[in-house]
C-alpha atoms as a PDB file:
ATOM      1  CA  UNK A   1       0.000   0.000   0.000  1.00  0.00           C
ATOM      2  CA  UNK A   2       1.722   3.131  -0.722  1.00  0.00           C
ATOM      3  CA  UNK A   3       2.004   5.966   1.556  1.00  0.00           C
ATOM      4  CA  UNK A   4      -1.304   8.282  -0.479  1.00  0.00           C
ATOM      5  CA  UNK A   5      -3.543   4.824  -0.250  1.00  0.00           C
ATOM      6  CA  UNK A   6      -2.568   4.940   3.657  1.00  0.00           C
ATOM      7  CA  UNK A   7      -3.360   8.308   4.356  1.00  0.00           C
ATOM      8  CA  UNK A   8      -7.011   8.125   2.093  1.00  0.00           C
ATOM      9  CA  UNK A   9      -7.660   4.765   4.117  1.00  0.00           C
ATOM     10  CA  UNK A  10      -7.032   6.668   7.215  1.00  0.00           C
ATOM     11  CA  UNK A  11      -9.045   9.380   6.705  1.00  0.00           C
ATOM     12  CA  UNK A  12     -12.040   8.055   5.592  1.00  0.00           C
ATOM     13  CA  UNK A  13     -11.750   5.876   8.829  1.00  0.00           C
ATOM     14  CA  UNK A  14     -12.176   9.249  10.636  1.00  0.00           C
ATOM     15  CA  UNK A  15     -15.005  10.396   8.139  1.00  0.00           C
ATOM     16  CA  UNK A  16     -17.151   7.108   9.614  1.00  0.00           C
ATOM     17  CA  UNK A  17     -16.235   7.808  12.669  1.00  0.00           C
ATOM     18  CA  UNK A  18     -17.626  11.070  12.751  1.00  0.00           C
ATOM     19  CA  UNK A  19     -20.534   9.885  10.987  1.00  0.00           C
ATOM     20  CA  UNK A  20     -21.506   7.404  13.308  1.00  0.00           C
ATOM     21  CA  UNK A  21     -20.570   9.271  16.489  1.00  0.00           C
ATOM     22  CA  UNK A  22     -21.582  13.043  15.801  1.00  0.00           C
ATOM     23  CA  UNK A  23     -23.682  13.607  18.491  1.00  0.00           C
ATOM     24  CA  UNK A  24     -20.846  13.251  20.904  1.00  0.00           C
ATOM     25  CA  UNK A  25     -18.590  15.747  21.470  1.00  0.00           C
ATOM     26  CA  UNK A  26     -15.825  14.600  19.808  1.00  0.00           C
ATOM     27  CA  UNK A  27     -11.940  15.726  20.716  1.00  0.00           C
ATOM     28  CA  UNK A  28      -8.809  16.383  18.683  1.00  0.00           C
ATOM     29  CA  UNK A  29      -6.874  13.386  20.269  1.00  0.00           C
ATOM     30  CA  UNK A  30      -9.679  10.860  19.784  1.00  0.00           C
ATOM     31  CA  UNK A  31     -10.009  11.874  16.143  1.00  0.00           C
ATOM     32  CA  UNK A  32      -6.096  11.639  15.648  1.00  0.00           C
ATOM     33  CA  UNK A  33      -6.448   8.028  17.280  1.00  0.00           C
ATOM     34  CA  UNK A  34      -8.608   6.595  14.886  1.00  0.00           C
ATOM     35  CA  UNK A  35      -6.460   8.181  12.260  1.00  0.00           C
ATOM     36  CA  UNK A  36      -3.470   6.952  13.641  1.00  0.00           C
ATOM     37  CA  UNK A  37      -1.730  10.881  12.722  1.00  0.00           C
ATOM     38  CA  UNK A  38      -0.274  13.242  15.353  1.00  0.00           C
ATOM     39  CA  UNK A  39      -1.987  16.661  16.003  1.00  0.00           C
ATOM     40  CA  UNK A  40       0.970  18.084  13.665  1.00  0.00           C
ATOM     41  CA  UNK A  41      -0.390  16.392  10.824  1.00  0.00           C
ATOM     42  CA  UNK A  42      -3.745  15.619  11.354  1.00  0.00           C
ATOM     43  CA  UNK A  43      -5.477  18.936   9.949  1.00  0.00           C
ATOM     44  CA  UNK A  44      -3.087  19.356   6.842  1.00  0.00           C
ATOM     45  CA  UNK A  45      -4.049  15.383   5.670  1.00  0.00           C
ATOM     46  CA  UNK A  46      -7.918  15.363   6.426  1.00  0.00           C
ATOM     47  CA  UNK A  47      -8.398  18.820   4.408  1.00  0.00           C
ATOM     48  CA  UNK A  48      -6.308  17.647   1.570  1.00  0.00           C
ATOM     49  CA  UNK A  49      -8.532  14.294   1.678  1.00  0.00           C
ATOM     50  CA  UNK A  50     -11.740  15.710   2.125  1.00  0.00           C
ATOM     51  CA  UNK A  51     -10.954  19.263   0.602  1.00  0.00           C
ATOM     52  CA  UNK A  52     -12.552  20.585   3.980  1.00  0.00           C
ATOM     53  CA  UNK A  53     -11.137  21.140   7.844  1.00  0.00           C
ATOM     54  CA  UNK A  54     -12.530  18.827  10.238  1.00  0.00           C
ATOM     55  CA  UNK A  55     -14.357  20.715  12.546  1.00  0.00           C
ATOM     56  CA  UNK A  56     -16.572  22.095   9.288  1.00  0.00           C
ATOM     57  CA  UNK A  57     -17.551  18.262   7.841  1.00  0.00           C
ATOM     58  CA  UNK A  58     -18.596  17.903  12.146  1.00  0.00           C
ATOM     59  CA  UNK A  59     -20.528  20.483  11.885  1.00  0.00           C
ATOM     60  CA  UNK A  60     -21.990  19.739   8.358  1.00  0.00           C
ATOM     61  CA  UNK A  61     -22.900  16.145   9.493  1.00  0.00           C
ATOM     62  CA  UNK A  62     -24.732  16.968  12.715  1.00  0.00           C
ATOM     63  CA  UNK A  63     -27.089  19.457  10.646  1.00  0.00           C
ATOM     64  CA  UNK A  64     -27.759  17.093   7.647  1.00  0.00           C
ATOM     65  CA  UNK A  65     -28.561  14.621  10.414  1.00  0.00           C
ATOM     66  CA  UNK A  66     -31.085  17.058  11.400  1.00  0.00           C
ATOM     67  CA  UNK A  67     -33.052  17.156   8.058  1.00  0.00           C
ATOM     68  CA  UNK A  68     -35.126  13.618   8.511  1.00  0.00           C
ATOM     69  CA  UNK A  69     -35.943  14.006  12.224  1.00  0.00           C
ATOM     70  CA  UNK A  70     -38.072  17.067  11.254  1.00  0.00           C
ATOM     71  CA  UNK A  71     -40.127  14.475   9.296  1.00  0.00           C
ATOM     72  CA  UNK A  72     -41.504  13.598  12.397  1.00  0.00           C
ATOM     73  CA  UNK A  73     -43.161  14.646  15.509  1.00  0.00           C
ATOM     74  CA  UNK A  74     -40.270  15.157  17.431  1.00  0.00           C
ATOM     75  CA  UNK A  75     -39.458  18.307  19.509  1.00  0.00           C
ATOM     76  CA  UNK A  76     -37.231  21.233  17.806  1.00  0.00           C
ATOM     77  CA  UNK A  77     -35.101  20.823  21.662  1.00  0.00           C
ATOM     78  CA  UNK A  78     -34.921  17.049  21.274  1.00  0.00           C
ATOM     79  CA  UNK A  79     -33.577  16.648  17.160  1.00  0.00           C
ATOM     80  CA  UNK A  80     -31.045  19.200  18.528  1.00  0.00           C
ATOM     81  CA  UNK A  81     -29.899  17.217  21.551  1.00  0.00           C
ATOM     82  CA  UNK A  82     -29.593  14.155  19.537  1.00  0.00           C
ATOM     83  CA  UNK A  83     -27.741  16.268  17.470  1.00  0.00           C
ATOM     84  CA  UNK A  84     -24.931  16.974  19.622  1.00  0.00           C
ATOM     85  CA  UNK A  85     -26.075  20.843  20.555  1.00  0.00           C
ATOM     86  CA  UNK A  86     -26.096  21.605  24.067  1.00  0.00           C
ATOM     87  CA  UNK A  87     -28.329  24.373  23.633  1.00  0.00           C
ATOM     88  CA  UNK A  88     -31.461  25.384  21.340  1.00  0.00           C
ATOM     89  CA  UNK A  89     -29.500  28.525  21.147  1.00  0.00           C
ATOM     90  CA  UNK A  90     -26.664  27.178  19.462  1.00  0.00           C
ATOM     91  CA  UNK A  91     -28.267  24.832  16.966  1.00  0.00           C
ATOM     92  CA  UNK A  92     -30.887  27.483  15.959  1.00  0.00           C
ATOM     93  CA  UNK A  93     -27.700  29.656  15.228  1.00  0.00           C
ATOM     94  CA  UNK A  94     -25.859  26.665  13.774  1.00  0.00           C
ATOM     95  CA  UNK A  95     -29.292  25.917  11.928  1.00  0.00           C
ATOM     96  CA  UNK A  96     -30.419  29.404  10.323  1.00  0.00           C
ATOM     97  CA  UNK A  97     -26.419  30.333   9.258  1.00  0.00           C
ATOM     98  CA  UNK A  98     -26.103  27.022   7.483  1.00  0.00           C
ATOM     99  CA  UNK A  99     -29.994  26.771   6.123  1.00  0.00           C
ATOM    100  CA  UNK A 100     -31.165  30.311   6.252  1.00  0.00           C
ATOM    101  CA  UNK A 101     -33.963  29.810   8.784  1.00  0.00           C
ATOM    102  CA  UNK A 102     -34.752  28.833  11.411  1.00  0.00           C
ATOM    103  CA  UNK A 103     -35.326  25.249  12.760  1.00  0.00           C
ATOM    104  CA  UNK A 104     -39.009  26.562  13.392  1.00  0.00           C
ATOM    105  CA  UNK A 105     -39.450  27.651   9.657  1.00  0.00           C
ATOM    106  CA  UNK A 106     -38.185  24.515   8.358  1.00  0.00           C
ATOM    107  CA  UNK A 107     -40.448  22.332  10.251  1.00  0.00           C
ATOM    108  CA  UNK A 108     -43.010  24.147   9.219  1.00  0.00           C
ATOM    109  CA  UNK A 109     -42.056  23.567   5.536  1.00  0.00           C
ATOM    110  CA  UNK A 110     -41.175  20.060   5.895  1.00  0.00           C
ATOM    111  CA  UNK A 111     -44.650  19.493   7.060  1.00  0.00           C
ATOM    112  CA  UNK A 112     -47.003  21.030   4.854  1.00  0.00           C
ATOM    113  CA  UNK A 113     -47.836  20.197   1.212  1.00  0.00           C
ATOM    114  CA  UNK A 114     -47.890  16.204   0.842  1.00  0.00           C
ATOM    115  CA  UNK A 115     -47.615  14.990  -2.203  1.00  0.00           C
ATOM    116  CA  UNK A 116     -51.119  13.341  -4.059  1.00  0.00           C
ATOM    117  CA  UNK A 117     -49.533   9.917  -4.883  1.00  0.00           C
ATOM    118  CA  UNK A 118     -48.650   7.978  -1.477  1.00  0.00           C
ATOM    119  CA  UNK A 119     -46.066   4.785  -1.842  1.00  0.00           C
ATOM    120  CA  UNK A 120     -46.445   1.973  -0.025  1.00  0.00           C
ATOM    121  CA  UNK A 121     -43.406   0.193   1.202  1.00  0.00           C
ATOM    122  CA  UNK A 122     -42.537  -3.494   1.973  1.00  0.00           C
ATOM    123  CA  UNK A 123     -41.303  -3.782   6.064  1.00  0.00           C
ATOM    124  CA  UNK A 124     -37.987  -6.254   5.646  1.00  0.00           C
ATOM    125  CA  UNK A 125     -35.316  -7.126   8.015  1.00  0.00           C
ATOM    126  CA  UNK A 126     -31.582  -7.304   6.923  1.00  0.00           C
ATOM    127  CA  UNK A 127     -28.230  -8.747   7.820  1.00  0.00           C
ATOM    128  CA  UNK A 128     -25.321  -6.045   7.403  1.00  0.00           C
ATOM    129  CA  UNK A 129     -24.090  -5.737   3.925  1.00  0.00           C
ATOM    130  CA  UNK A 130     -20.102  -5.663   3.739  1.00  0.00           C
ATOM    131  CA  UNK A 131     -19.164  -3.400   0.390  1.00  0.00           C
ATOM    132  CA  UNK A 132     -16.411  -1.823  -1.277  1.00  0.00           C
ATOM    133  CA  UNK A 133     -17.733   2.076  -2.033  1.00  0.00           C
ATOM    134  CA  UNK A 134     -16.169   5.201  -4.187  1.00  0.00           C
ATOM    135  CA  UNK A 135     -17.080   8.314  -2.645  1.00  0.00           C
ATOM    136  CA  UNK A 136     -17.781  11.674  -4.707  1.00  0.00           C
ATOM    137  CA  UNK A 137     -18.794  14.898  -3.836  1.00  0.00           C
ATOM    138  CA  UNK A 138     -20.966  17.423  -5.794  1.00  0.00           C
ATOM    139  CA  UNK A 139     -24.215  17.717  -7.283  1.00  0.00           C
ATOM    140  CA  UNK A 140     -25.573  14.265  -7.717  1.00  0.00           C
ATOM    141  CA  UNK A 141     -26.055  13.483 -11.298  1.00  0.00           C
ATOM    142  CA  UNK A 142     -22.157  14.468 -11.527  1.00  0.00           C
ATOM    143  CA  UNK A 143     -21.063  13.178  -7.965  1.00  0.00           C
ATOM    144  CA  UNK A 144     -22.801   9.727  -9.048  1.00  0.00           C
ATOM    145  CA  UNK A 145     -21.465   9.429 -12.482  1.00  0.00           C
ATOM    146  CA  UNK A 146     -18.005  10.005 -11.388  1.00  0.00           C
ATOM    147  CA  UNK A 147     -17.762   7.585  -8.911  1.00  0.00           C
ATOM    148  CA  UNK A 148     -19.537   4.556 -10.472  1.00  0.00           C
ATOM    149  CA  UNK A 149     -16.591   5.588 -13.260  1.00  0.00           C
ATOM    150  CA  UNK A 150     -14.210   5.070 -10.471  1.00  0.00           C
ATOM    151  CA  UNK A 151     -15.763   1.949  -9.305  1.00  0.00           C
ATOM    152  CA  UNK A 152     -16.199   0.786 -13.055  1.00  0.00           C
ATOM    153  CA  UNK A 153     -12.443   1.256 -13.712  1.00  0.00           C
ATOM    154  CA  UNK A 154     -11.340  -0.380 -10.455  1.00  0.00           C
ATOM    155  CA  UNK A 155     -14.041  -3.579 -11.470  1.00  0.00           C
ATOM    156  CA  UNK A 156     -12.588  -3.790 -14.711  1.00  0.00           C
ATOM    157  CA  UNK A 157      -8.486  -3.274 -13.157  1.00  0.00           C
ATOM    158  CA  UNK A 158      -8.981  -6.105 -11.508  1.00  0.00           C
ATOM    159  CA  UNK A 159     -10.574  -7.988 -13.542  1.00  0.00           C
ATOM    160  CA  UNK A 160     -13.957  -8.437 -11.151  1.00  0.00           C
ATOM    161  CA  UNK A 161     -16.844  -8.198 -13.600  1.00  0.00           C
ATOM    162  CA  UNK A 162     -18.127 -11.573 -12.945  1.00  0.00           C
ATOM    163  CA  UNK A 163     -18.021 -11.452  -9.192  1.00  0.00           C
ATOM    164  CA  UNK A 164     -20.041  -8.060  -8.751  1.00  0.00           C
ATOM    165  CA  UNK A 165     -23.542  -9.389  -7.030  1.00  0.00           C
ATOM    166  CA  UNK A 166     -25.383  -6.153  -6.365  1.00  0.00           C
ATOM    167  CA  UNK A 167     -24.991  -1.764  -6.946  1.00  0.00           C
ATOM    168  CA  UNK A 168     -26.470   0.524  -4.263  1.00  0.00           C
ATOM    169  CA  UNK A 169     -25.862   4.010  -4.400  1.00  0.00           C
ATOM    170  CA  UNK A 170     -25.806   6.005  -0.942  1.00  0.00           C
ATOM    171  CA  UNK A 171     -27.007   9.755  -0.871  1.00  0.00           C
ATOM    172  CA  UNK A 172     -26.162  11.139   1.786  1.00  0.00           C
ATOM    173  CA  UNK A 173     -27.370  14.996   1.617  1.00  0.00           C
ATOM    174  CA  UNK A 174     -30.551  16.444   0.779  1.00  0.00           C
ATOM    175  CA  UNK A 175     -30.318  18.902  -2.374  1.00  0.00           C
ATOM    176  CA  UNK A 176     -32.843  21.330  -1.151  1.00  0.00           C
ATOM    177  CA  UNK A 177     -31.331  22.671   1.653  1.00  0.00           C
ATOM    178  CA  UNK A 178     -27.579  21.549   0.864  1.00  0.00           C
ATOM    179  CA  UNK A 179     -25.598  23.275  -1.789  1.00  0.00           C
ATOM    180  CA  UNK A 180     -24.747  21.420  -4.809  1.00  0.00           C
ATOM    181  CA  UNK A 181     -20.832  21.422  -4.341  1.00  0.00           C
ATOM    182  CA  UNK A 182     -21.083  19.742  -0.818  1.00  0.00           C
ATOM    183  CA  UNK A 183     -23.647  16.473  -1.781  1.00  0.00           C
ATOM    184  CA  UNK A 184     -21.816  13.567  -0.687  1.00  0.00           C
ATOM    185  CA  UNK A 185     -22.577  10.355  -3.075  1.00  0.00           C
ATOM    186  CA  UNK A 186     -21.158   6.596  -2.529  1.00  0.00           C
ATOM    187  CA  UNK A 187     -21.074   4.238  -5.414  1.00  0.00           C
ATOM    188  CA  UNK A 188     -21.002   0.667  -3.498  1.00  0.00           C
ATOM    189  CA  UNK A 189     -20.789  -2.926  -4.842  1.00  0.00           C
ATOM    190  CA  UNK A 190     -21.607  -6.143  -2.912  1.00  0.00           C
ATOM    191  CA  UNK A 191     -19.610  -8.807  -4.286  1.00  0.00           C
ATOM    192  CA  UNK A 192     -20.754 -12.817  -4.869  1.00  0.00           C
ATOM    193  CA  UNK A 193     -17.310 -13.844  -2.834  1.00  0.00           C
ATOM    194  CA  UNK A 194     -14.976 -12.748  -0.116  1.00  0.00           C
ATOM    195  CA  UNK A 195     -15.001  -8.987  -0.242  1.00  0.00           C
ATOM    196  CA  UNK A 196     -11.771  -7.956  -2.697  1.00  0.00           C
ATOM    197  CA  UNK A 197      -8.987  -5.788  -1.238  1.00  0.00           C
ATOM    198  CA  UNK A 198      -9.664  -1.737  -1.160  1.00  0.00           C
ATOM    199  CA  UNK A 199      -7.259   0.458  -3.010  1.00  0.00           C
ATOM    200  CA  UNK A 200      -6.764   4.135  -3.453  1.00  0.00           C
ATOM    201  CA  UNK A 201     -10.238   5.598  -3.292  1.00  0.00           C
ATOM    202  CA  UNK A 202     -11.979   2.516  -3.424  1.00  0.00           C
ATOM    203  CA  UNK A 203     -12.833   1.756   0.453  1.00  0.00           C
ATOM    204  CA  UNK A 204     -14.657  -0.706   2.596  1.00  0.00           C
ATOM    205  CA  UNK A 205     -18.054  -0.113   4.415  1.00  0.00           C
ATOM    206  CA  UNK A 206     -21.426  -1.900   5.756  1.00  0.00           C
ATOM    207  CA  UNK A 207     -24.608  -0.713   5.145  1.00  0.00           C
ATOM    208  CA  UNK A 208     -26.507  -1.550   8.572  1.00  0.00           C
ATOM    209  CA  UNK A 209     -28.135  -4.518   9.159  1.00  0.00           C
ATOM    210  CA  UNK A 210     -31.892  -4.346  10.590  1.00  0.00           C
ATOM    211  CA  UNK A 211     -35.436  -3.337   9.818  1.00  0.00           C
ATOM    212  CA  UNK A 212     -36.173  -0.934   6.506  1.00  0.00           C
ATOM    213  CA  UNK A 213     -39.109   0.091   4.732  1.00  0.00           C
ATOM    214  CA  UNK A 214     -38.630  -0.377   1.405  1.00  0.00           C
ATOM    215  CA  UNK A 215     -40.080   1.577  -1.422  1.00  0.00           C
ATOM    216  CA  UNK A 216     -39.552   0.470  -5.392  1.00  0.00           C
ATOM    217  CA  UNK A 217     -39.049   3.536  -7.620  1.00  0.00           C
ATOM    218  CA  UNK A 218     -39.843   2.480 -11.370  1.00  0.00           C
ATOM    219  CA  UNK A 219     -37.823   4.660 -14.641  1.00  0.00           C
ATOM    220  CA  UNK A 220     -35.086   7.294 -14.503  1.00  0.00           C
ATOM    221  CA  UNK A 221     -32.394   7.593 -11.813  1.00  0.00           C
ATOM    222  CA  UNK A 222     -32.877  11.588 -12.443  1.00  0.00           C
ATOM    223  CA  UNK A 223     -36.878  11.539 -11.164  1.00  0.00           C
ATOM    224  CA  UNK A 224     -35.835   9.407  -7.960  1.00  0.00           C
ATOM    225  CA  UNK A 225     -36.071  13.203  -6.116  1.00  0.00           C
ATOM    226  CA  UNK A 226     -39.589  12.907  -6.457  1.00  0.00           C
ATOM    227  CA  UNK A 227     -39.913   8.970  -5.221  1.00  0.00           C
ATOM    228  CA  UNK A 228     -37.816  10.411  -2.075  1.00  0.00           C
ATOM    229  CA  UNK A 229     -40.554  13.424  -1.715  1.00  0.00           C
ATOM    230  CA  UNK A 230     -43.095  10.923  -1.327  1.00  0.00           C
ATOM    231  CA  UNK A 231     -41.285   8.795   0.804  1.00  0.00           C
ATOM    232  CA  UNK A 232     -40.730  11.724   3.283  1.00  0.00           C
ATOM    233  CA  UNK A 233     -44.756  11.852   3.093  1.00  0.00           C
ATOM    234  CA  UNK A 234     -45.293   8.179   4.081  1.00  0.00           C
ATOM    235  CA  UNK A 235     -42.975   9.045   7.398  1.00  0.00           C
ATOM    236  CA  UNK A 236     -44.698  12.044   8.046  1.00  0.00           C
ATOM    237  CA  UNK A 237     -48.599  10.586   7.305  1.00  0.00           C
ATOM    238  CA  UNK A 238     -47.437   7.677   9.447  1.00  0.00           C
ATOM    239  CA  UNK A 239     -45.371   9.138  12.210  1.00  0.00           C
ATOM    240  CA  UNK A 240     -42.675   6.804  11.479  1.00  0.00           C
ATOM    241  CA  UNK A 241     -39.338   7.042  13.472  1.00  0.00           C
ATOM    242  CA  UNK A 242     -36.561   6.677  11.947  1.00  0.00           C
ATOM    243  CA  UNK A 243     -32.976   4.768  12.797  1.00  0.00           C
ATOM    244  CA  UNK A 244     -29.894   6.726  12.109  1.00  0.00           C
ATOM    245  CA  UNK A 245     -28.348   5.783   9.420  1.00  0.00           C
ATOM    246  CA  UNK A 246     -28.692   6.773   5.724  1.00  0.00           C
ATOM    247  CA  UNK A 247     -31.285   5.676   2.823  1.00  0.00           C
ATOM    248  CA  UNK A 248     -30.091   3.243   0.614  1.00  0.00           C
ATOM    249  CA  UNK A 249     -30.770   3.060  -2.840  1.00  0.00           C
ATOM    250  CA  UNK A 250     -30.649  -0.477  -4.524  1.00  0.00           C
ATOM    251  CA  UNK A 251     -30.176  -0.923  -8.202  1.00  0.00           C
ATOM    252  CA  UNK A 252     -31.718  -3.753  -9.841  1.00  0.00           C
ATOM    253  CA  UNK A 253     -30.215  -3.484 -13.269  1.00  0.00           C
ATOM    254  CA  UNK A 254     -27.157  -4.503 -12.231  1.00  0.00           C
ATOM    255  CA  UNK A 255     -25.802  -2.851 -15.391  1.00  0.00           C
ATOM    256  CA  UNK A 256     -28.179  -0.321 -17.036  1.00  0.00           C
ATOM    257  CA  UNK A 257     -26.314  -0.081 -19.974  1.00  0.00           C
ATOM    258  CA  UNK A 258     -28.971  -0.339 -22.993  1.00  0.00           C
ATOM    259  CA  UNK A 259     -31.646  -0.632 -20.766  1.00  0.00           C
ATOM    260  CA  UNK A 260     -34.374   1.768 -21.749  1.00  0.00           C
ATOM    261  CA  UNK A 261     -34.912   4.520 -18.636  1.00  0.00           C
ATOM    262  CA  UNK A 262     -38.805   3.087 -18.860  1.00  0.00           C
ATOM    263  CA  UNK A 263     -37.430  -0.424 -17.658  1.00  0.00           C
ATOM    264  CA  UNK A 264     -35.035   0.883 -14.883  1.00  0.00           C
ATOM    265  CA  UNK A 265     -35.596  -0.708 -11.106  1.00  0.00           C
ATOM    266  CA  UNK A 266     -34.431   0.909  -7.898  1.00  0.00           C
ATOM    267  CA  UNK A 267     -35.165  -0.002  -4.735  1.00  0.00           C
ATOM    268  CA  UNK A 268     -35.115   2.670  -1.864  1.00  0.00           C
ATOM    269  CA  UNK A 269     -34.607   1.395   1.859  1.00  0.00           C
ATOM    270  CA  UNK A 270     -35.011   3.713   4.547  1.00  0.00           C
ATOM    271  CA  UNK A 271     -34.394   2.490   8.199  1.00  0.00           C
ATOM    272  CA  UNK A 272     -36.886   2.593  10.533  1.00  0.00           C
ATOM    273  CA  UNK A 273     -37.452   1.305  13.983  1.00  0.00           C
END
């Protein structure tokens, strides 16, 4: 592994980390440990990685972790708590600098205005899903594009067509209330055997095992936005509560090359309790 593969490895172990532990007030040194990088280093490597300082992608993840919770009944205090703000105070700041308005306004506007045509999901249980992922950030139609290319290349490098199982594409921002540049998009492939090795920007994760609704969305990958509008419907109509961890969207044209956009098949699973 050379010494760039080592340091984009380490980072995006820190990028999970902070992803799965944002509501906790996370230090310097702990962040550093997972790394494995003194505090001399630390700031220069993540920001050339990520193209951002670490306390901004903290503060950008506890806010987009905000956006679903308004989907349902609970309290402006409590989403904010869970959110690792001590004080309404400071996430209504936080909130209205990075949304332009206030928690109160957006929950307003998250909860008005259903949509006419209501999905109906499947309830499913599953086991974790180990994957190798490509991360790109940007609007989505680029962000997505760019890193199935990556993924493609690294498939075809390494000479893994045969072995790829199933495609699921994680989106990890909303676009309506998160600027273009900064929409974070993972390209991940489940493989038939034991998971291949991770090079370069090509990483390991797990999508989490447990209970998801499941929703099919039927033609272009473009229209999905409005599949995921009606989704956010069904939680609100239903009062759903929701685990924390992402939507996941599964292809089922495992290669959609020739396929007309009429005949495409995606699969959205959102995690509930």
């Amino acid at each position: 592994m050379t010494t760039k593969e080592s340091y984009i490895r380490s980072v995006y172990e820190v990028v999970f980390y902070i992803e799965d532990n944002y509501a906790d007030n996370l230090t310097l040194d702990e962040l550093c440990a997972v790394a494995g990088f003194s505090k001399y280093h630390f700031h220069r490597i993540f920001k050339s990685v990520m193209n951002e300082n670490v306390g901004d992608y903290i503060r950008k993840v506890r806010l987009q972790s905000t956006i679903s919770k308004f989907k349902t009944d609970k309290k402006i205090t409590q989403i904010a708590m869970e959110s690792g703000y001590e004080t309404n105070a400071s996430f209504s700041k936080a909130f209205k600098k990075r949304f332009e308005m206030t928690p109160k306004e957006f929950s307003k506007k998250q909860k008005i205005g259903k949509g006419d045509k209501m999905l109906e999901p499947k309830i499913v249980e599953i086991e974790p899903i180990e994957l190798l992922f490509v991360r790109k950030t940007g609007d989505y139609m680029l962000s997505a594009d760019a890193a199935w290319k990556s993924m493609v290349e690294y498939i075809m490098q390494n000479d893994l067509r045969g072995k790829v199982a199933v495609r699921y594409g994680i989106s990890h921002d909303n676009p309506y209330v998160i600027e273009a540049e900064n929409l974070r998009y993972d390209a991940c492939v489940e493989f038939h055997d034991d998971l291949p090795q991770s090079k370069g920007e090509v990483q390991k994760k797990v999508i989490a095992g447990g209970k998801y609704a499941v929703f099919m969305h039927e033609g272009a990958y473009e229209l999905l936005g409005e599949t995921f509008k009606n989704v956010g419907d069904w939680i609100v109509s239903n009062g759903i509560t929701l685990r924390d961890e992402p939507q996941v969207q599964k292809y089922l044209n495992l290669d959609p090359t020739g396929i007309e956009e009429k005949d495409l098949r995606t699969e959205i699973y959102v995690p509930i309790q």
